[in-house]
Protein backbone atom coordinates (compact mmCIF):
# COMPACT_ATOMS: atom_id res chain seq x y z
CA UNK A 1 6.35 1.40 -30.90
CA UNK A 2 5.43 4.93 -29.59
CA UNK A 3 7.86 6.49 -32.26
CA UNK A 4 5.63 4.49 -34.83
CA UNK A 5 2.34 5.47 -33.47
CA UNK A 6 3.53 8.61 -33.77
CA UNK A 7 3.93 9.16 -37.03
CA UNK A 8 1.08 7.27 -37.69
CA UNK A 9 -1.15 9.81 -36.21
CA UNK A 10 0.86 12.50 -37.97
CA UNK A 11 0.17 11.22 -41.44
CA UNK A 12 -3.32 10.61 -41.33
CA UNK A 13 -4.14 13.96 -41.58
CA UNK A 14 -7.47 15.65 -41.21
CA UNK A 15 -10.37 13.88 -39.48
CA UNK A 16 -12.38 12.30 -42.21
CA UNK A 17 -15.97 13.58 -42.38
CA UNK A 18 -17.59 10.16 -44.22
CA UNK A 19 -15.56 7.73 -41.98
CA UNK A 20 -13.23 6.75 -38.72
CA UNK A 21 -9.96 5.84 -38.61
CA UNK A 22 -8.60 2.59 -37.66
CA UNK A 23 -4.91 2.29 -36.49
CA UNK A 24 -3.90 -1.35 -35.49
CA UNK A 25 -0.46 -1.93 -33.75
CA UNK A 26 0.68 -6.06 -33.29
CA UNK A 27 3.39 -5.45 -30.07
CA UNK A 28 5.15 -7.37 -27.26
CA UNK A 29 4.05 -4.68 -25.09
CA UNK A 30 7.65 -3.47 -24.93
CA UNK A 31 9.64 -0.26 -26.46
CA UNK A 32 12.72 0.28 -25.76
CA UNK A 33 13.97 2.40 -28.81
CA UNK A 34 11.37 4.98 -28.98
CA UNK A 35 12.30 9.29 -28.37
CA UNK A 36 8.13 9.22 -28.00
CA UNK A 37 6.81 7.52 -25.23
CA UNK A 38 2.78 6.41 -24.43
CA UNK A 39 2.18 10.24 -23.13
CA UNK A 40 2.29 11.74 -26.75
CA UNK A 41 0.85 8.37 -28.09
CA UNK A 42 -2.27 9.56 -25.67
CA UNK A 43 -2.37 13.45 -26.29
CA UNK A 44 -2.42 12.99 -30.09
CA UNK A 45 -5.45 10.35 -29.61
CA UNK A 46 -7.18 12.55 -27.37
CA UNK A 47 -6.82 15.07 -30.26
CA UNK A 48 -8.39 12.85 -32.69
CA UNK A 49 -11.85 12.45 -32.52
CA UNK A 50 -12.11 10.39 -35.15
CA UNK A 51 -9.25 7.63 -34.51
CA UNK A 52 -9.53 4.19 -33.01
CA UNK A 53 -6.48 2.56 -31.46
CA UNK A 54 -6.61 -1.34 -31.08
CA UNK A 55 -3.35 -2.95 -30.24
CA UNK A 56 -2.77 -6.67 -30.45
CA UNK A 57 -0.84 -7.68 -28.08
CA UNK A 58 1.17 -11.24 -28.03
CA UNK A 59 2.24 -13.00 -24.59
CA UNK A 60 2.24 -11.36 -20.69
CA UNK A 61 2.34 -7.99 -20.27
CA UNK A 62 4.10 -5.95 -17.75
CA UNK A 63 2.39 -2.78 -20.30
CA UNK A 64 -1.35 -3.75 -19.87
CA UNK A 65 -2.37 -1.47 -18.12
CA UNK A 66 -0.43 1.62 -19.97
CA UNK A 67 -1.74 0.08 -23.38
CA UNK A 68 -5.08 -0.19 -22.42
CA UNK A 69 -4.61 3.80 -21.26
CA UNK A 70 -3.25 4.09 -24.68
CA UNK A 71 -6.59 2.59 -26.06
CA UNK A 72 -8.84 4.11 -24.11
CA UNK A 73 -7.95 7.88 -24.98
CA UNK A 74 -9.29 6.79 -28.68
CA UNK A 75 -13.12 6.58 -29.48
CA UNK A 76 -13.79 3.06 -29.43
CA UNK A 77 -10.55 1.64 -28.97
CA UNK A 78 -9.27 -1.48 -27.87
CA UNK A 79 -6.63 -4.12 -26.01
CA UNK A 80 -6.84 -7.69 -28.27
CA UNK A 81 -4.46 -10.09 -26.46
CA UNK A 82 -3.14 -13.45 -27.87
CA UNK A 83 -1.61 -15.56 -25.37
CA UNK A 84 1.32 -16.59 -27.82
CA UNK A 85 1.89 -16.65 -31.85
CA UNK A 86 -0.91 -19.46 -32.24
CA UNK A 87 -3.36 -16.61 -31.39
CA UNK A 88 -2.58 -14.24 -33.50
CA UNK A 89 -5.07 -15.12 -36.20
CA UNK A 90 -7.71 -15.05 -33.52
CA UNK A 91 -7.01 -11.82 -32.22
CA UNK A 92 -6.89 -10.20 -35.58
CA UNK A 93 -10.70 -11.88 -36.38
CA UNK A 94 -11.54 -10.01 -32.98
CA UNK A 95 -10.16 -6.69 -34.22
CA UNK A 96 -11.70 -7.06 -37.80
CA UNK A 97 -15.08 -7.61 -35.73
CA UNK A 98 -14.32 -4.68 -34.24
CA UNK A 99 -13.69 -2.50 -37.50
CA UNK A 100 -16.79 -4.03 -38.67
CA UNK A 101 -18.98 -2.94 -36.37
CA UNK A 102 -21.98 -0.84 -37.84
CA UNK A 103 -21.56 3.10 -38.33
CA UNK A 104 -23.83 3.46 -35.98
CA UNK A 105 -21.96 2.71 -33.15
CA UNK A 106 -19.55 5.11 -33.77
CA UNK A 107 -20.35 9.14 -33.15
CA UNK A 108 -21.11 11.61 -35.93
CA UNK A 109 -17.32 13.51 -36.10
């Protein structure tokens, strides 16, 4: 997952002027393959003005607490949790409620 993040940041470039950026993980909370771990996932955010990180994540969580770190370094980011795969769908209305909210809630970058 942090490997993925990663590169995510990486290839979205320069901070857009006219808009944020929205990058949405769906995780188990668990990585166990990744070279990166949550500490780069959190210095590149913190870098980023312009980036939100919401993560959905499915089941208990032994993470929470680092993923919700992970969120937090990101303007406006965000922990969604679905209890199992049933509440998947309802977590990702929560995040595009979240994406949706007006500009104005979001600071000038």
């Amino acid at each position: 997952m942090y490997d993925a993040l990663v590169r995510v940041l990486d290839g979205l470039g320069g901070e857009g002027a006219n808009r944020p950026n929205f990058v949405v993980c769906l995780t188990d909370g668990e990585d166990s393959k990744s070279g990166k771990g949550a500490d780069d996932v959190i210095r590149m955010l913190r870098n980023r003005k312009g980036t939100t990180l919401i993560i959905v994540s499915v089941g208990k969580l032994e993470t929470e607490t680092l993923l919700r770190t992970m969120c937090s370094a990101s303007k406006n980011g965000a922990l969604v949790t679905a209890e199992n795969n049933d509440g998947i769908a309802k977590a990702f209305k929560a995040v595009s409620e979240i994406i949706n909210r007006p500009a104005t809630t979001f600071e000038a970058y």
